[in-house]
C-alpha atoms as a PDB file:
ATOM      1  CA  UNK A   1       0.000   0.000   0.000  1.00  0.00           C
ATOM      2  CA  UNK A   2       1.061   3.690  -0.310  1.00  0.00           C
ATOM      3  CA  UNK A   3       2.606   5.913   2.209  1.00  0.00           C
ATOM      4  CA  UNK A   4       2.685   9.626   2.861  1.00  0.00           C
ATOM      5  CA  UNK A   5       6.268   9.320   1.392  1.00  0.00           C
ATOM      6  CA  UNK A   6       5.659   8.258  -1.836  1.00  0.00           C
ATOM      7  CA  UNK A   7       4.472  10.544  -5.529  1.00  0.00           C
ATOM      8  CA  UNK A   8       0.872  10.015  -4.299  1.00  0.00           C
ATOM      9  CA  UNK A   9      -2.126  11.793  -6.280  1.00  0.00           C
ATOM     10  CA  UNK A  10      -5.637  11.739  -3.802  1.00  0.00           C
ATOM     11  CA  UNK A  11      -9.127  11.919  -5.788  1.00  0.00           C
ATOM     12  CA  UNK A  12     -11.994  12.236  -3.724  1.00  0.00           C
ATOM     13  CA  UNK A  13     -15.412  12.780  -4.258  1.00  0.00           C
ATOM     14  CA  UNK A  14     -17.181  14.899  -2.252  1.00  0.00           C
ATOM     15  CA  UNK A  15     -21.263  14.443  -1.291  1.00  0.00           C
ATOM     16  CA  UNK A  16     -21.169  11.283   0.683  1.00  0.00           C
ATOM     17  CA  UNK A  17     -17.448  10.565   0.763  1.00  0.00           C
ATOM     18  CA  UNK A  18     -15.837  14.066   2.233  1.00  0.00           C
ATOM     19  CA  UNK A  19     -18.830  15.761   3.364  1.00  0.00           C
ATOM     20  CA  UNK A  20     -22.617  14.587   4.473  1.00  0.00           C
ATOM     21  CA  UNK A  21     -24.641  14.706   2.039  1.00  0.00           C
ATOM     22  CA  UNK A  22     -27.424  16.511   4.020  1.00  0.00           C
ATOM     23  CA  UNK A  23     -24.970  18.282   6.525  1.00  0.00           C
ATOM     24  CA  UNK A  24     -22.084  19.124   5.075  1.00  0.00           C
ATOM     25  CA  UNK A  25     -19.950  18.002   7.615  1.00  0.00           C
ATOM     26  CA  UNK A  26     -16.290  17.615   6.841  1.00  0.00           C
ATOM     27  CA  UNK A  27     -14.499  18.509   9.914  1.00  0.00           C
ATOM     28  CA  UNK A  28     -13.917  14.352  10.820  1.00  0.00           C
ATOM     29  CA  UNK A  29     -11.559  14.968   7.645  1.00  0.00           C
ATOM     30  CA  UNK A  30      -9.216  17.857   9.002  1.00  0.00           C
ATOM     31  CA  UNK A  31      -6.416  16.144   9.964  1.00  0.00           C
ATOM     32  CA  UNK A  32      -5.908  13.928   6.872  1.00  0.00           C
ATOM     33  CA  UNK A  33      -5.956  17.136   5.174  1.00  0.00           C
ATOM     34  CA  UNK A  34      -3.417  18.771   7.310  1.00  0.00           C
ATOM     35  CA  UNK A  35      -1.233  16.079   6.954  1.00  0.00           C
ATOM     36  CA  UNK A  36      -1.704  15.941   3.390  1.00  0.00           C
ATOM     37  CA  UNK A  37      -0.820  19.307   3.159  1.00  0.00           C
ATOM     38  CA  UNK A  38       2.285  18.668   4.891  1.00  0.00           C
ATOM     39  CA  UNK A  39       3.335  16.435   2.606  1.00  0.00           C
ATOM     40  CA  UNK A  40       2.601  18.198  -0.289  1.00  0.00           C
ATOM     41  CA  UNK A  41       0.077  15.676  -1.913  1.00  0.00           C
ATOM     42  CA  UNK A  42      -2.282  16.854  -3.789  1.00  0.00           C
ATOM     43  CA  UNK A  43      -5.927  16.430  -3.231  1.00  0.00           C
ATOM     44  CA  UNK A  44      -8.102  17.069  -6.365  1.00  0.00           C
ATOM     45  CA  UNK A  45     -11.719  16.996  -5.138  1.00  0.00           C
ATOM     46  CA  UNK A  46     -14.014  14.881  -8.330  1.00  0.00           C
ATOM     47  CA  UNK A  47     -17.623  15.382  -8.119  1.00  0.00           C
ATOM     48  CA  UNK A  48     -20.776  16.000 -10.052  1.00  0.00           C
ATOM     49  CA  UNK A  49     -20.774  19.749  -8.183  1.00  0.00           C
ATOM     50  CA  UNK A  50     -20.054  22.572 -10.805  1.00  0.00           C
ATOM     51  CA  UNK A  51     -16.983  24.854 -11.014  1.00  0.00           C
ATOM     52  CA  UNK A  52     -18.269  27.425  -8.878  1.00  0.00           C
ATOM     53  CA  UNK A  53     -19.553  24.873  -6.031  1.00  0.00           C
ATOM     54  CA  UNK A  54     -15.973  23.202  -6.277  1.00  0.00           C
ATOM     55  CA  UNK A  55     -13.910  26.282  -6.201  1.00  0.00           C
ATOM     56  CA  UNK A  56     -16.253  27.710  -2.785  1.00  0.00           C
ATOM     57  CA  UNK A  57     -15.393  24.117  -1.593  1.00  0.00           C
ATOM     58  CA  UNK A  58     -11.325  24.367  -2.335  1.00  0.00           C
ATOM     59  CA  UNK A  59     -11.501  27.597  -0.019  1.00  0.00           C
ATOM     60  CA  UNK A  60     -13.118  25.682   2.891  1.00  0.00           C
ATOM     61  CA  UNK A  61     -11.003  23.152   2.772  1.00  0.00           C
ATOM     62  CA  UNK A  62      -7.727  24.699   2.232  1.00  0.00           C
ATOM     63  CA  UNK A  63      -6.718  23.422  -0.886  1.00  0.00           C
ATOM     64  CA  UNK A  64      -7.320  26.140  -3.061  1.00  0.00           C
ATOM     65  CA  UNK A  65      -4.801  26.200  -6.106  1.00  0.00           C
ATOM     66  CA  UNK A  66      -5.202  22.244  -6.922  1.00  0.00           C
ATOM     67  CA  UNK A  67      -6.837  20.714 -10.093  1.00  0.00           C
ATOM     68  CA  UNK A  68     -10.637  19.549  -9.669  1.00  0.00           C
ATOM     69  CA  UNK A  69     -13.058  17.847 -11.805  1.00  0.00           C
ATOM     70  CA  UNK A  70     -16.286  19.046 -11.976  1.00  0.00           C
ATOM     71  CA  UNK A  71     -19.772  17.151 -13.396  1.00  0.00           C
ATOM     72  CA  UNK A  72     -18.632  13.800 -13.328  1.00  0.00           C
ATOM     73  CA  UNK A  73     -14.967  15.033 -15.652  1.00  0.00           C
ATOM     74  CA  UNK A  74     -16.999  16.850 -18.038  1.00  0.00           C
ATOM     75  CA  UNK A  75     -14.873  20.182 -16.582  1.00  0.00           C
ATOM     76  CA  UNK A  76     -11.549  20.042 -15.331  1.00  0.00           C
ATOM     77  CA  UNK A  77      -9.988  22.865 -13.266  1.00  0.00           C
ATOM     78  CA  UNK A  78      -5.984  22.711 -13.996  1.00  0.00           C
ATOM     79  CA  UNK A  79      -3.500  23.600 -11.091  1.00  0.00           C
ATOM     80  CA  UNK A  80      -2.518  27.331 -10.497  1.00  0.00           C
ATOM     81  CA  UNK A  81       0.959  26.202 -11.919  1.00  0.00           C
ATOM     82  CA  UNK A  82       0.159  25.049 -14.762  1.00  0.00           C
ATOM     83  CA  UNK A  83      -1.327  28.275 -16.184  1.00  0.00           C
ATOM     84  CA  UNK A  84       0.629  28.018 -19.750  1.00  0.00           C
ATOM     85  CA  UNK A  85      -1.354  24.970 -20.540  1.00  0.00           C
ATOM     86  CA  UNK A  86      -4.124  25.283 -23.155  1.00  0.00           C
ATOM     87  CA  UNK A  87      -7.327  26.201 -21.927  1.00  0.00           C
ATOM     88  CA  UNK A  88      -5.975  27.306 -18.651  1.00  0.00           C
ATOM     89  CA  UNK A  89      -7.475  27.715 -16.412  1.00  0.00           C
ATOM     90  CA  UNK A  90     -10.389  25.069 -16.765  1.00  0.00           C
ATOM     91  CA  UNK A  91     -11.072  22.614 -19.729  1.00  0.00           C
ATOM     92  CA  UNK A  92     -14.341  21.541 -20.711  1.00  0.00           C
ATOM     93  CA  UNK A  93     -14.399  17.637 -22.196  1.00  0.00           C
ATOM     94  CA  UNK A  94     -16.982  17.079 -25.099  1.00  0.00           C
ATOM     95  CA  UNK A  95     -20.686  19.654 -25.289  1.00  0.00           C
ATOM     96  CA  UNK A  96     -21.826  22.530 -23.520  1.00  0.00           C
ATOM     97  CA  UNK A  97     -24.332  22.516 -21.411  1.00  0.00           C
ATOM     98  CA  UNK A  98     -26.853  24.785 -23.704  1.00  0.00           C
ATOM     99  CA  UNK A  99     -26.062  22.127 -26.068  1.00  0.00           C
ATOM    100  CA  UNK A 100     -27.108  19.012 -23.731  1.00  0.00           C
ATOM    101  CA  UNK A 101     -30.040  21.285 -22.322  1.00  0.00           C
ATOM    102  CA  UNK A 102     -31.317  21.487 -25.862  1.00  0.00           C
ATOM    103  CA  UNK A 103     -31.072  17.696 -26.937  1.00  0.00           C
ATOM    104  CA  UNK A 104     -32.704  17.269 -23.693  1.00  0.00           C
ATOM    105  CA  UNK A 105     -35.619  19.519 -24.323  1.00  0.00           C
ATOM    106  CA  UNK A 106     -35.662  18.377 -27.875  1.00  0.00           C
ATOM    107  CA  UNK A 107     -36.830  14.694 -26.457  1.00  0.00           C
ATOM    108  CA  UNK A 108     -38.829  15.507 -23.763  1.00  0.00           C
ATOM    109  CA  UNK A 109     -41.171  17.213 -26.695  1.00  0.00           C
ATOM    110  CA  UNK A 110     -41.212  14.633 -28.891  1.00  0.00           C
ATOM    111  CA  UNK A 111     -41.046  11.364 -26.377  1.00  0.00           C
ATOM    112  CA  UNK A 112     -42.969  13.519 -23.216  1.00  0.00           C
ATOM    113  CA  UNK A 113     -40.657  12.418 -20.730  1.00  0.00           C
ATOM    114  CA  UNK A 114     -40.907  13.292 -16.951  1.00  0.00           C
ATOM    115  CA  UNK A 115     -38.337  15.155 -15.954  1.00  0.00           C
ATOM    116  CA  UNK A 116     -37.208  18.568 -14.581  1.00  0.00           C
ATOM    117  CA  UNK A 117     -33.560  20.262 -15.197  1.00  0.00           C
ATOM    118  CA  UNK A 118     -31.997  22.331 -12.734  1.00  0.00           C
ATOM    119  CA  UNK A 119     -31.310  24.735 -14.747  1.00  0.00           C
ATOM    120  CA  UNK A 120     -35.125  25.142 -14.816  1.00  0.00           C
ATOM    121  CA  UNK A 121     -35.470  25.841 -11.096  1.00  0.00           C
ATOM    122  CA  UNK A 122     -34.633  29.350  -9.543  1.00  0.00           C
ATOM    123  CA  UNK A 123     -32.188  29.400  -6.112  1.00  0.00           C
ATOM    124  CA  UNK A 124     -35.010  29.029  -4.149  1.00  0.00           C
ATOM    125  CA  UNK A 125     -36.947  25.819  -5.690  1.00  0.00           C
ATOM    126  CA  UNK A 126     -33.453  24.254  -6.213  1.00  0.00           C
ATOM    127  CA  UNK A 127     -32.551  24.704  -2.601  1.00  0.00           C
ATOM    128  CA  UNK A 128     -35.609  23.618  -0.981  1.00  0.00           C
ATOM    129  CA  UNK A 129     -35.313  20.575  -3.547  1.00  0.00           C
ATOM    130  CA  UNK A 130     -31.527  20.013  -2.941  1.00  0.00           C
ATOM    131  CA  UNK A 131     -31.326  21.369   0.742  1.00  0.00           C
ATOM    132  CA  UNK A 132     -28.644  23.592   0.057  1.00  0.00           C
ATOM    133  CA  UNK A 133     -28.880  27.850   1.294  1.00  0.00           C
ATOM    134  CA  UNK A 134     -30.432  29.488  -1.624  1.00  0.00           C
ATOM    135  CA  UNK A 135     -26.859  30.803  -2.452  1.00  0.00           C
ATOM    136  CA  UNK A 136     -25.302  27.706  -2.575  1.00  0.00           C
ATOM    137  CA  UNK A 137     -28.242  26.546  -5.121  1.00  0.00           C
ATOM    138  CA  UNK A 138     -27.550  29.612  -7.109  1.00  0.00           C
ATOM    139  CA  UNK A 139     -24.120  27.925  -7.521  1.00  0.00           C
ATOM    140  CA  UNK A 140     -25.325  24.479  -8.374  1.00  0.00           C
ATOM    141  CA  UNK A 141     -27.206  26.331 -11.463  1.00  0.00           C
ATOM    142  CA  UNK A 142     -24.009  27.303 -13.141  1.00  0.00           C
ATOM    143  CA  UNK A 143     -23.519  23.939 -15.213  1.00  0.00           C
ATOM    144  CA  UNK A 144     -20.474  24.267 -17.833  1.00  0.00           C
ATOM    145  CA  UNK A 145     -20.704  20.898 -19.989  1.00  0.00           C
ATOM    146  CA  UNK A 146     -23.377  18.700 -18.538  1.00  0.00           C
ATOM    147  CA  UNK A 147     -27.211  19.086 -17.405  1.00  0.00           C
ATOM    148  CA  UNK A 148     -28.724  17.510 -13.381  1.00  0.00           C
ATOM    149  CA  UNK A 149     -32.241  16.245 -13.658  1.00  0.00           C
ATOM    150  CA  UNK A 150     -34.991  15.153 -11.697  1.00  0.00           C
ATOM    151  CA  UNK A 151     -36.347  12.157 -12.936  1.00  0.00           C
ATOM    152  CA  UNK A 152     -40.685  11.917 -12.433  1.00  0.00           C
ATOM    153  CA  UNK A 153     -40.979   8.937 -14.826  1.00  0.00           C
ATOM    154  CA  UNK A 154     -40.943   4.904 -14.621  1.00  0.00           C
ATOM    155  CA  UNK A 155     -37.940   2.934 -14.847  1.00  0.00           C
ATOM    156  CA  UNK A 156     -38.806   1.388 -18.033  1.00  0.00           C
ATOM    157  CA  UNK A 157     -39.048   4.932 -19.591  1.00  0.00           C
ATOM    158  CA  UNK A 158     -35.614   5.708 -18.130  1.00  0.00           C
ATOM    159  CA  UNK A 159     -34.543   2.597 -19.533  1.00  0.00           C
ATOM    160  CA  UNK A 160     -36.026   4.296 -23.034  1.00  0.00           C
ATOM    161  CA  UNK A 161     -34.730   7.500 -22.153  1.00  0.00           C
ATOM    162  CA  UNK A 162     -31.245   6.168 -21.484  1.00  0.00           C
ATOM    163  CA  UNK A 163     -30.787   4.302 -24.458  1.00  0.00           C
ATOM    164  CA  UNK A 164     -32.115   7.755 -26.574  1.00  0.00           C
ATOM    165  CA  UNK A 165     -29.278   9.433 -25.107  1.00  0.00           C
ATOM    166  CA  UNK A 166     -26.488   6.798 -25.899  1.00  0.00           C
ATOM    167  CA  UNK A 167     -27.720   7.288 -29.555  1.00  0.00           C
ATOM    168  CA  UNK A 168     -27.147  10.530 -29.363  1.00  0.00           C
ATOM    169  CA  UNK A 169     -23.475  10.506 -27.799  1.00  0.00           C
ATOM    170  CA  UNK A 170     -24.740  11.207 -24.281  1.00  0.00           C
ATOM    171  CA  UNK A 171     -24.067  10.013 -20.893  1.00  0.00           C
ATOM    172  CA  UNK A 172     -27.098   9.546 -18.419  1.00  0.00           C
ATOM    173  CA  UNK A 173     -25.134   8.981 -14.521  1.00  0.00           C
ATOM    174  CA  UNK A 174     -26.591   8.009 -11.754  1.00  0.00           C
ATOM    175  CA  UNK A 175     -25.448  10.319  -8.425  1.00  0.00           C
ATOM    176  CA  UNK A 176     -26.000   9.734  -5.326  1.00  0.00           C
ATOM    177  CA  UNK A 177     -29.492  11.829  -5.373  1.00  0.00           C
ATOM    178  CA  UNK A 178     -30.431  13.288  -8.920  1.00  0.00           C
ATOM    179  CA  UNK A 179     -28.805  11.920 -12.471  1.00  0.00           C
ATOM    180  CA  UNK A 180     -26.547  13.738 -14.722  1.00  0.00           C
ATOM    181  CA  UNK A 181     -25.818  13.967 -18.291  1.00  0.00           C
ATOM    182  CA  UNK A 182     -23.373  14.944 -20.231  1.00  0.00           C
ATOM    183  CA  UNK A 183     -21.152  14.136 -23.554  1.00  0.00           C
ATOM    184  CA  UNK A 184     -19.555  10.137 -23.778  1.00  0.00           C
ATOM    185  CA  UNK A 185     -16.036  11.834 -24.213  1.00  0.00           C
ATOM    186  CA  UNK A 186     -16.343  13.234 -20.860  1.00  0.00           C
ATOM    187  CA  UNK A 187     -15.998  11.072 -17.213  1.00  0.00           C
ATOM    188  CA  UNK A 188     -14.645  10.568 -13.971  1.00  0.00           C
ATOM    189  CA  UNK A 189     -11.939   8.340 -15.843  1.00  0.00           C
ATOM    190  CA  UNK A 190     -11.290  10.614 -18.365  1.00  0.00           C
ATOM    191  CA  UNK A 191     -10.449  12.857 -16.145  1.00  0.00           C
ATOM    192  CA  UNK A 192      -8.561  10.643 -13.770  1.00  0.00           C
ATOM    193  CA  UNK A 193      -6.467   9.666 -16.399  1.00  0.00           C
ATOM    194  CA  UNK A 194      -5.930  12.883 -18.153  1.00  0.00           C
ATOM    195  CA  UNK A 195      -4.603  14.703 -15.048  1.00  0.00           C
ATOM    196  CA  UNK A 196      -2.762  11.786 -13.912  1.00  0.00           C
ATOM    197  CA  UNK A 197      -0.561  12.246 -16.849  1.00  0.00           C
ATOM    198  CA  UNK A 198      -0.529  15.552 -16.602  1.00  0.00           C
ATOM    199  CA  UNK A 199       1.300  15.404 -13.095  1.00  0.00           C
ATOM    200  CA  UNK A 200       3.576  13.351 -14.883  1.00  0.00           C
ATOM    201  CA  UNK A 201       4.594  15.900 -17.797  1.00  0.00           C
ATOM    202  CA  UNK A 202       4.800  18.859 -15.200  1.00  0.00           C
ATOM    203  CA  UNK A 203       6.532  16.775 -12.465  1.00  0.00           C
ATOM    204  CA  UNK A 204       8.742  14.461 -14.533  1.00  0.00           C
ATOM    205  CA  UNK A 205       7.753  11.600 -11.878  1.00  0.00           C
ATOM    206  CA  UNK A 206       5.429   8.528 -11.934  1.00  0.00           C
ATOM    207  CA  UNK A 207       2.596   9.186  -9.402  1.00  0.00           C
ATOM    208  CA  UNK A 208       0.497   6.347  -7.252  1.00  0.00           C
ATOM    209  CA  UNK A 209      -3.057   7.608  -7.503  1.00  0.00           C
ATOM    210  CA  UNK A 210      -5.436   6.363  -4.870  1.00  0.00           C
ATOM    211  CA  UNK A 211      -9.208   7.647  -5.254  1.00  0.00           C
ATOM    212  CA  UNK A 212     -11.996   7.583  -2.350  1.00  0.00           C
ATOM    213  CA  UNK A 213     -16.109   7.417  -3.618  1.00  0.00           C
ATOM    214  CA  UNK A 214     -19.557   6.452  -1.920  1.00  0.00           C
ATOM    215  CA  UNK A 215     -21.278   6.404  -4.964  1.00  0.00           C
ATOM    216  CA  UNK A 216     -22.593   4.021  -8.374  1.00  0.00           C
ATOM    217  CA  UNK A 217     -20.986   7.680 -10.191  1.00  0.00           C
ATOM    218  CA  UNK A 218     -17.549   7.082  -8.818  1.00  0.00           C
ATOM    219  CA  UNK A 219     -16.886   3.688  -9.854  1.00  0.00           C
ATOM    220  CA  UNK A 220     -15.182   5.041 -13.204  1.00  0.00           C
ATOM    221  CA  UNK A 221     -13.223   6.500 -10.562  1.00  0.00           C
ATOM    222  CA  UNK A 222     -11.753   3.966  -8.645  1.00  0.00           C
ATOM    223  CA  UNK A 223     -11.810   1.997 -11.385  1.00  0.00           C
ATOM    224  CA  UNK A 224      -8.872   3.988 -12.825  1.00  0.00           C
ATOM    225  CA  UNK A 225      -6.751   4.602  -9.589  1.00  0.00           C
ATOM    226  CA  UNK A 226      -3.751   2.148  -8.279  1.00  0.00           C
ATOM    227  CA  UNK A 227      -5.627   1.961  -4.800  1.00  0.00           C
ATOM    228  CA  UNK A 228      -9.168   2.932  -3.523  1.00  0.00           C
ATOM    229  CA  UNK A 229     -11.676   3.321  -0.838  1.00  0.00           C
ATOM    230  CA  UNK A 230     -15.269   2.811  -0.903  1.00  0.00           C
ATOM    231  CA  UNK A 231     -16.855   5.014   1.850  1.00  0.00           C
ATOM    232  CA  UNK A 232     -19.861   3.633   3.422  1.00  0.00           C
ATOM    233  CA  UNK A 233     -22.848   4.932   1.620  1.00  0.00           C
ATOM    234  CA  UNK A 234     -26.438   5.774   1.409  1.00  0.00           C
ATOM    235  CA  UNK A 235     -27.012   3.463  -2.406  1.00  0.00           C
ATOM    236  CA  UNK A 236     -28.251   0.394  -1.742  1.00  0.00           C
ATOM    237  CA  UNK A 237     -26.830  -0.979  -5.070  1.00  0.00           C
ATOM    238  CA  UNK A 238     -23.175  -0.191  -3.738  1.00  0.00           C
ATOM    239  CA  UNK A 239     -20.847   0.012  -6.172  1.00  0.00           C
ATOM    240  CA  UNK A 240     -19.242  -2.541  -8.366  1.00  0.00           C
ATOM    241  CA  UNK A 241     -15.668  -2.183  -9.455  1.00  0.00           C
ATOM    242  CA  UNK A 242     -13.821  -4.496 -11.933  1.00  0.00           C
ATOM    243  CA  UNK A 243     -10.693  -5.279  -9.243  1.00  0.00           C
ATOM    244  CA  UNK A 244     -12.586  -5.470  -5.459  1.00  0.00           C
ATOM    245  CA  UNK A 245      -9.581  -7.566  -4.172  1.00  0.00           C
ATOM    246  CA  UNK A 246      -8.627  -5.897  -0.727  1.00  0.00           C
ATOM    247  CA  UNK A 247      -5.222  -5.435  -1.871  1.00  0.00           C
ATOM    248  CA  UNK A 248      -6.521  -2.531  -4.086  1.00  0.00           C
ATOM    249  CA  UNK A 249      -9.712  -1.843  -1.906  1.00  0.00           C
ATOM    250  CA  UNK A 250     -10.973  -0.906   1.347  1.00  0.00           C
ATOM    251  CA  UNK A 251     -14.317  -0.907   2.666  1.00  0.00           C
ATOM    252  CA  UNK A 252     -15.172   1.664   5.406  1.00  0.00           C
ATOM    253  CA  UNK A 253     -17.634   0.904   7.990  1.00  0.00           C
ATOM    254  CA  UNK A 254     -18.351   4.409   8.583  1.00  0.00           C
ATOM    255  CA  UNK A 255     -19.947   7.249   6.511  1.00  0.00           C
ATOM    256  CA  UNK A 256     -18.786  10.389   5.033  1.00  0.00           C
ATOM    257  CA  UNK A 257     -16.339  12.579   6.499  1.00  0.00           C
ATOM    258  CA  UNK A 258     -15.424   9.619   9.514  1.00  0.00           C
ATOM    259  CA  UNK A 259     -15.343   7.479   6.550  1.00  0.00           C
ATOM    260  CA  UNK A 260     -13.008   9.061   4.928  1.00  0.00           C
ATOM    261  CA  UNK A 261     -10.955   9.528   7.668  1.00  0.00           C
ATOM    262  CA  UNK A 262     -11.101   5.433   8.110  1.00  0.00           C
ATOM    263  CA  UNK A 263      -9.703   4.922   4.643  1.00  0.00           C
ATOM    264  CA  UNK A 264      -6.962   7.207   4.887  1.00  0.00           C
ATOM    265  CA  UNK A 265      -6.284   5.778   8.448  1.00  0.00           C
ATOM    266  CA  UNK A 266      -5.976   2.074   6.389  1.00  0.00           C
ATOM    267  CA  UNK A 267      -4.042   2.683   3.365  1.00  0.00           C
ATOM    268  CA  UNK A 268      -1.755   5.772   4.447  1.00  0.00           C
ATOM    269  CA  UNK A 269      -0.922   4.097   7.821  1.00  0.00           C
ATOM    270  CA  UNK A 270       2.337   3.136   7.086  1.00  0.00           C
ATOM    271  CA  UNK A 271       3.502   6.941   6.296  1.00  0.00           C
ATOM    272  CA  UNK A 272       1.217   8.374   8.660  1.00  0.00           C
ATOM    273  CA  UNK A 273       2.792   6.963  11.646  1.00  0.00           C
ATOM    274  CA  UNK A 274       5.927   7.533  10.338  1.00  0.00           C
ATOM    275  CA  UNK A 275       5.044  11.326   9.766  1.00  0.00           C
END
């Protein structure tokens, strides 16, 4: 397993894994993140939240500066040092979201399917629907390259619905409480990947990534790290990952931010008690 010593990359989701998904609650996390600090690994939050959630997030955290990926990889936010890299200083992987929005509205008039965007709700409606303060809903509106829905049909019209957007070069992604969709060239493992090797080019080093999720939506996620950790979740489908041998994987007991804590206490014990 990895250590605090080693060219480690950390991907973590957020609702669920770092923070309560009702709550908000991270504080259970603070000393991982100190200690990451310390040791200069970088922790690139990877979430279905937009830009504008993720960067308010960086700031209350304290790791402001560091890549994210936002919607499920569709955006990427590159590091502050990395500013003469194209596109700098955020990326956005395959359609816009106008351009999603519209397919979407396109086949809800001619199929009549049940749905409602969130781009369709004001701050208010969106946080009473969501939970979140009405400015932190205002936020959650500003979608770059991918579209959050409220599904009101049956599962066999999803099923319909799903297969209409494949056609179509779309994504439809489960999260942990509304679904998301954006373009096929976009993901979690796209994104993984992408700034993996992007460490690599800036840093000249080979990097152990290890990736933490709660979520169905993250499994492209760990799928694509050397080690990860499934946080205890809310989903009763869990999630299923291609390698679940517990050389690769832990399993936390516990639920967001104490889970968290739990899988860093597991795989990062070795250099944390030698920190």
């Amino acid at each position: 397993m990895p250590t605090l010593n080693d060219a480690l990359l950390v991907f973590s989701d957020i609702d669920g894994t770092l923070m309560d998904s009702h709550t908000g609650e991270w504080q259970a996390a603070a000393p991982w993140l100190a200690r990451l600090r310390e040791h200069a690994i970088p922790l690139i939050l990877c979430s279905s939240k937009t830009a504008a959630e993720m960067l308010a997030i960086q700031r209350i955290l304290g790791v402001e500066g560091l890549p994210f990926i936002a919607e499920n990889g569709a955006v990427i936010q590159l590091d502050v040092n990395w500013q003469d890299s194209a596109g700098y200083p955020r990326i956005i992987q395959g359609s816009s979201h106008d351009e999603i929005f519209s397919v979407l509205e396109q086949l809800r008039q001619r199929d009549g399917y049940k749905f409602t965007a969130f781009s369709e709700l004001d701050e208010h409606v969106l946080a009473d629907v969501t939970g979140l303060p009405p400015a932190q809903a205002s936020l959650a509106r500003l979608q770059e390259a991918s579209e959050t829905i409220i599904w009101r049909d049956s599962d066999e019209r999803m099923a319909a619905f799903n297969t209409a957007l494949a056609s179509l070069g779309l994504r439809f992604v489960q999260g942990a409480r509304f679904w998301h969709v954006l373009d096929e060239r976009a993901g979690k493992d796209q994104a993984v990947n992408w700034l993996t090797r992007q460490y690599h080019h800036h840093d000249n080093k080979t990097f152990i990534t290890l990736g933490l999720g709660d979520g169905p939506n993250d499994a492209p996620l760990l799928d694509n790290v050397d080690f990860a950790i499934v946080v205890k979740g809310l989903n009763r489908q869990g999630i299923s990952l291609r390698d679940d041998s517990p050389t690769r994987v832990f399993h936390t007991t516990r639920e967001g931010a104490e889970g968290w804590r739990e899988g860093l206490d597991h795989m990062l014990d070795s250099g944390s008690s030698s920190s």
